[in-house]
Protein backbone atom coordinates (compact mmCIF):
# COMPACT_ATOMS: atom_id res chain seq x y z
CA UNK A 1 -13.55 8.90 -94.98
CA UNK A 2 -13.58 7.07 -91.39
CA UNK A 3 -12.41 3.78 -93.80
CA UNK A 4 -9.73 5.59 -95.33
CA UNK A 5 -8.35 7.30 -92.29
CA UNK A 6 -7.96 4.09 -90.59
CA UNK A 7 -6.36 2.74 -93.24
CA UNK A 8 -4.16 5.13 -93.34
CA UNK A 9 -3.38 5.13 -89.30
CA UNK A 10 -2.54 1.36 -89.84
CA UNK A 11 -0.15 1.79 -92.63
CA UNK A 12 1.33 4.87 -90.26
CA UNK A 13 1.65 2.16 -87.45
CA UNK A 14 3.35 -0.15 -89.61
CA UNK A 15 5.90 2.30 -91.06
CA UNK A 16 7.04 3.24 -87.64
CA UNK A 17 7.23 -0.47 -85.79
CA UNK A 18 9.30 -1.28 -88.82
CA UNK A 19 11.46 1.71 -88.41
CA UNK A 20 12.36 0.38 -84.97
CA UNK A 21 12.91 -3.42 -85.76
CA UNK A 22 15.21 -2.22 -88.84
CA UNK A 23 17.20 -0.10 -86.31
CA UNK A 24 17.69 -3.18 -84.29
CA UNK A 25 19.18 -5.23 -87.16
CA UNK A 26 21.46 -2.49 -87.78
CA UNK A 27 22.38 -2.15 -84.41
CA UNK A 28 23.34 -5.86 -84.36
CA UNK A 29 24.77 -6.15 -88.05
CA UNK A 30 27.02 -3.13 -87.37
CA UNK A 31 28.53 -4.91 -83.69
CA UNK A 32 29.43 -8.01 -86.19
CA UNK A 33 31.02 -6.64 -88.96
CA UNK A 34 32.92 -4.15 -86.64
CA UNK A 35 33.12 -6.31 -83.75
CA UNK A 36 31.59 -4.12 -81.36
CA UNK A 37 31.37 -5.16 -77.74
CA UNK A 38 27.68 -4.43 -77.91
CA UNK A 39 27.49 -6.26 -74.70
CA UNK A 40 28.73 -4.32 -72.54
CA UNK A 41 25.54 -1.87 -73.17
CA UNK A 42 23.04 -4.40 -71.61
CA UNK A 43 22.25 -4.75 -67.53
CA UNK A 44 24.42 -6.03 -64.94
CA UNK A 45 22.28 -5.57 -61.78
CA UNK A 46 23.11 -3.62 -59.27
CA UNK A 47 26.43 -2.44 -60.83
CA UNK A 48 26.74 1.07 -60.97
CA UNK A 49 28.54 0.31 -64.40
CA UNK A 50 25.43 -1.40 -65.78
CA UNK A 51 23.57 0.88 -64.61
CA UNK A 52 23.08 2.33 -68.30
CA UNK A 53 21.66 -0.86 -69.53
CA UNK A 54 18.55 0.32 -68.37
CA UNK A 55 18.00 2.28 -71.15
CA UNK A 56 20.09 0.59 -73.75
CA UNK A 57 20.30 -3.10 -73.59
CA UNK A 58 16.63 -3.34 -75.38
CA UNK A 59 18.68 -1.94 -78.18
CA UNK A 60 21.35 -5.29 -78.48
CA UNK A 61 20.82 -8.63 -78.62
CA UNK A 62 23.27 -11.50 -77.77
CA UNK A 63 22.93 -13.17 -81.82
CA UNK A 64 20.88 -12.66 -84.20
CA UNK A 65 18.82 -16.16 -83.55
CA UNK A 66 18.25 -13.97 -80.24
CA UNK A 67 16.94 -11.20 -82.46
CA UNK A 68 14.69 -12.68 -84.77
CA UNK A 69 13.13 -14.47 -82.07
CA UNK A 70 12.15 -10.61 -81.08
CA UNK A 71 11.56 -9.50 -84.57
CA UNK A 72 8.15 -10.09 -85.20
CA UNK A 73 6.54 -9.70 -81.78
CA UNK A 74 8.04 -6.36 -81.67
CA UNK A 75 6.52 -5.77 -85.26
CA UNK A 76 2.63 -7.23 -84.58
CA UNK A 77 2.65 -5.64 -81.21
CA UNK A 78 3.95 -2.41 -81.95
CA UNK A 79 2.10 -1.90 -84.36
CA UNK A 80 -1.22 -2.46 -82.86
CA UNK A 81 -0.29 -0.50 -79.87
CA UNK A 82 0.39 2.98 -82.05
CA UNK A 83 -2.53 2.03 -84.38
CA UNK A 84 -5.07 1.38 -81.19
CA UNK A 85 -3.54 4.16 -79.04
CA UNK A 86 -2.23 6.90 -80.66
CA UNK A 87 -2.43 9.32 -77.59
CA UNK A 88 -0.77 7.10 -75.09
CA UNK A 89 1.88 4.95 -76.96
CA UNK A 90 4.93 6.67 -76.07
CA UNK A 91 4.10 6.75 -72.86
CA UNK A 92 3.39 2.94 -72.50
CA UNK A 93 6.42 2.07 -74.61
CA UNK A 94 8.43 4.26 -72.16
CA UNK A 95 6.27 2.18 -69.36
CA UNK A 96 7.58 -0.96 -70.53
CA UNK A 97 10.86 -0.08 -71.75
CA UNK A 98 12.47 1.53 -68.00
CA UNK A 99 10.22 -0.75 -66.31
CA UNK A 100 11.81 -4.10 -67.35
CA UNK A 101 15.14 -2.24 -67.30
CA UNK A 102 14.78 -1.28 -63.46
CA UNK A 103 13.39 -4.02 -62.89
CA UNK A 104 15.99 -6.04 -63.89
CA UNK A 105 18.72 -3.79 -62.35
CA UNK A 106 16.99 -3.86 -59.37
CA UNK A 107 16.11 -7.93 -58.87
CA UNK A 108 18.01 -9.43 -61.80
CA UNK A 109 20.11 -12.72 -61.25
CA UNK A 110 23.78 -11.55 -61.37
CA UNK A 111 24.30 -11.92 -65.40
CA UNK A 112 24.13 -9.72 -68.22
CA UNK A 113 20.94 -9.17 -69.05
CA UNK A 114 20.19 -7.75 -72.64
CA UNK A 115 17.20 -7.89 -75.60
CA UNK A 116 13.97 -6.37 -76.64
CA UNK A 117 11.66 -9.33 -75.34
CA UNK A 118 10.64 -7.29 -71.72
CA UNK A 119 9.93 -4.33 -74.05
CA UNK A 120 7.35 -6.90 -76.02
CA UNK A 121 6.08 -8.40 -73.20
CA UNK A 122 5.22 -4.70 -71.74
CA UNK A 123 3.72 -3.91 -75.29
CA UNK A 124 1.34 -7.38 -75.11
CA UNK A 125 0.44 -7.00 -71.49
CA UNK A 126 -0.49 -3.43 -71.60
CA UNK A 127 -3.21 -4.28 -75.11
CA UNK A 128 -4.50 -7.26 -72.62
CA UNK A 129 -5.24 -5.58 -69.75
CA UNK A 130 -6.07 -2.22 -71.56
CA UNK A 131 -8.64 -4.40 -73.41
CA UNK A 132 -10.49 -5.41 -70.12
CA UNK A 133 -11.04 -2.33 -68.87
CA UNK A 134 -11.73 -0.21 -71.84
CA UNK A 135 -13.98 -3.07 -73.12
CA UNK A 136 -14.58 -1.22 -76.80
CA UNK A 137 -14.50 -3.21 -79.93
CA UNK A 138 -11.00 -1.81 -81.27
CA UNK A 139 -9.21 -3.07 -78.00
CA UNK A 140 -10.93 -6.31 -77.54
CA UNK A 141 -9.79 -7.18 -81.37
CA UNK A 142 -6.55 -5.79 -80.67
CA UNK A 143 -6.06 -7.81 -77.96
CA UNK A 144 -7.53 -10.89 -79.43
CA UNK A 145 -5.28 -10.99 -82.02
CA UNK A 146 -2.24 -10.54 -79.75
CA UNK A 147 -3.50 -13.24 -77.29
CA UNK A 148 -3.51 -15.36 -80.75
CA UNK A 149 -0.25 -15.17 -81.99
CA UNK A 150 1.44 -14.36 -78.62
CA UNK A 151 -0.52 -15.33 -75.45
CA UNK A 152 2.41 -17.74 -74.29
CA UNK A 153 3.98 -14.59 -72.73
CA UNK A 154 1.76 -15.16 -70.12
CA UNK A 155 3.55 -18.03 -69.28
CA UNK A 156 6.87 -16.62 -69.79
CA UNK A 157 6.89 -14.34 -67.23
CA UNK A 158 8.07 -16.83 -65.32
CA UNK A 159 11.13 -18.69 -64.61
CA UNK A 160 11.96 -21.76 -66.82
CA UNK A 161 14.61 -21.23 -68.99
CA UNK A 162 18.03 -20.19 -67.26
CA UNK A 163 19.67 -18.52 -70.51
CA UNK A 164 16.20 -16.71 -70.76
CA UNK A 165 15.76 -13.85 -68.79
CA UNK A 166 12.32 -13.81 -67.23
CA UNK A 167 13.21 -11.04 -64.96
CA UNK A 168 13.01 -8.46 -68.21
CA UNK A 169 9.62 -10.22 -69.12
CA UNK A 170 8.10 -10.02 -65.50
CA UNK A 171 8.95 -6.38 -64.99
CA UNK A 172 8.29 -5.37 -68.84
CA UNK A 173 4.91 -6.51 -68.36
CA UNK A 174 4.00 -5.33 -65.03
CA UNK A 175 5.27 -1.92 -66.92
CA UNK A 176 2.93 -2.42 -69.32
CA UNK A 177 -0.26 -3.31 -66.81
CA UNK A 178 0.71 -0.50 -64.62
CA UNK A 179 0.11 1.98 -68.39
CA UNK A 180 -3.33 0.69 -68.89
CA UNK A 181 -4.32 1.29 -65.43
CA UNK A 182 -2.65 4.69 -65.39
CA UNK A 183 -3.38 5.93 -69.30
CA UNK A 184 -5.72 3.34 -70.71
CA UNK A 185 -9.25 5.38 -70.66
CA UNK A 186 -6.96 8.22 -72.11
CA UNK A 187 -7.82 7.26 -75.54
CA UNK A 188 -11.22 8.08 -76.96
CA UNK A 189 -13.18 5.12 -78.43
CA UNK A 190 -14.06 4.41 -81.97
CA UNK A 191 -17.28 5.70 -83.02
CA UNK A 192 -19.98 3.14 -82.88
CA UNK A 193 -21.66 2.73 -85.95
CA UNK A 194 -25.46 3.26 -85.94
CA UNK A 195 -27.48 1.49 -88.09
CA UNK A 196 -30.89 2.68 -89.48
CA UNK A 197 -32.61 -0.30 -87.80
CA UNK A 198 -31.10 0.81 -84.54
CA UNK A 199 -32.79 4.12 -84.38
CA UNK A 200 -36.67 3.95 -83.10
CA UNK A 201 -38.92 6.23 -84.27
CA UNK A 202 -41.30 7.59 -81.46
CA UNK A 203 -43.97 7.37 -83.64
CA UNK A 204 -45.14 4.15 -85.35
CA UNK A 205 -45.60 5.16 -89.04
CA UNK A 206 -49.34 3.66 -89.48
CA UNK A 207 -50.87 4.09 -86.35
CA UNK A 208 -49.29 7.49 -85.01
CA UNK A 209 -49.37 7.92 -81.40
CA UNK A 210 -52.34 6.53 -80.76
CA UNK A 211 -50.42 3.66 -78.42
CA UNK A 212 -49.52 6.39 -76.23
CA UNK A 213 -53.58 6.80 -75.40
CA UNK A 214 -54.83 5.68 -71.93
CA UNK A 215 -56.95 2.26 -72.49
CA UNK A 216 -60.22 3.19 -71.38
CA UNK A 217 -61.74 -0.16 -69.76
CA UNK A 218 -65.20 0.69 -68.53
CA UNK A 219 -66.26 1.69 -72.28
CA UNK A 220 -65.43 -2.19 -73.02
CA UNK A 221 -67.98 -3.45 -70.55
């Protein structure tokens, strides 16, 4: 049942991290065919009109090279976020979303800032630090696999890459540490499965209790 539930969570979790991606491609199909200024919805700092950015420009992406480079880290690390952490997800994805968008308002290099890659780096931070302090076997293999296949956002937190804006990745993931501290115990851990060896008996099977009886030494002498 416990196989089969899980199973099902993870197909669940993969449904809905696919929902979103899809959405995205829309999103950037429909500005090219219609030639939507779709730019204008991501984050010029400190402008009051960019000021909505902070909750749409995750939403549009600059091409669609710019895109798929989001694609599948969005997919892998969304969906091991709402498969490991059912409870706190939308709160960590809301974490990481505003956080790289304030973020960016607030200390962003005077550009238009726009993309889902500060959301991702707030989804990959919070499983690696959530992982630490939790310290169960779901998270650490959660995080494991994200540290695999994307621990270069460590790295790319930081500045190297002028077109690249590592102010959304630096703020998306200090979102995303700032959820684990807050929600990360919020949770409840995987049952531990107990196997029969595990279990000791507090009797011995052939000689009974009889260990448990004081030693008597002066009837040895």
């Amino acid at each position: 049942m416990n196989r089969k539930l899980n199973r099902d969570a993870l197909i669940q979790a993969i449904k809905l991290s696919t929902v979103f991606v899809a959405l995205l491609w829309v999103i950037q199909s429909a500005g090219v065919l219609f030639h939507l200024p779709l730019r204008e919805l991501g984050i010029t700092p400190l402008s009051m009109a960019g000021l909505h950015g902070i909750v749409t420009a995750p939403l549009v992406h600059s091409s669609y090279e710019h895109l798929f480079h989001n694609t599948l880290p969005l997919l892998v690390l969304g969906t091991a976020l709402i498969y490991g952490y059912p409870k706190t997800r939308m709160k960590v994805l809301l974490f990481a979303w505003l956080g790289s968008g304030i973020g960016v308002w607030l200390f962003g290099r005077p550009s238009m800032h726009l993309g889902a890659s500060g959301v991702a780096h707030g989804l990959f931070f919070y499983l690696f630090v959530v992982a630490i302090l939790r310290r169960d076997k779901r998270s650490v293999g959660l995080m494991m696999i994200a540290f695999f296949l994307y621990g270069g956002m460590m790295m790319s937190i930081f500045p190297r890459d002028p077109q690249i804006s590592y102010e959304a990745h630096f703020f998306g993931a200090l979102g995303g540490a700032i959820a684990a501290i807050l929600f990360g115990k919020q949770d409840p851990k995987p049952v531990r499965k107990v196997y029969t060896w595990e279990v000791l008996e507090d009797d011995d099977p052939v000689i009974g209790d009889q260990w448990k009886a004081p030693v008597d030494h002066e009837s040895r002498r």
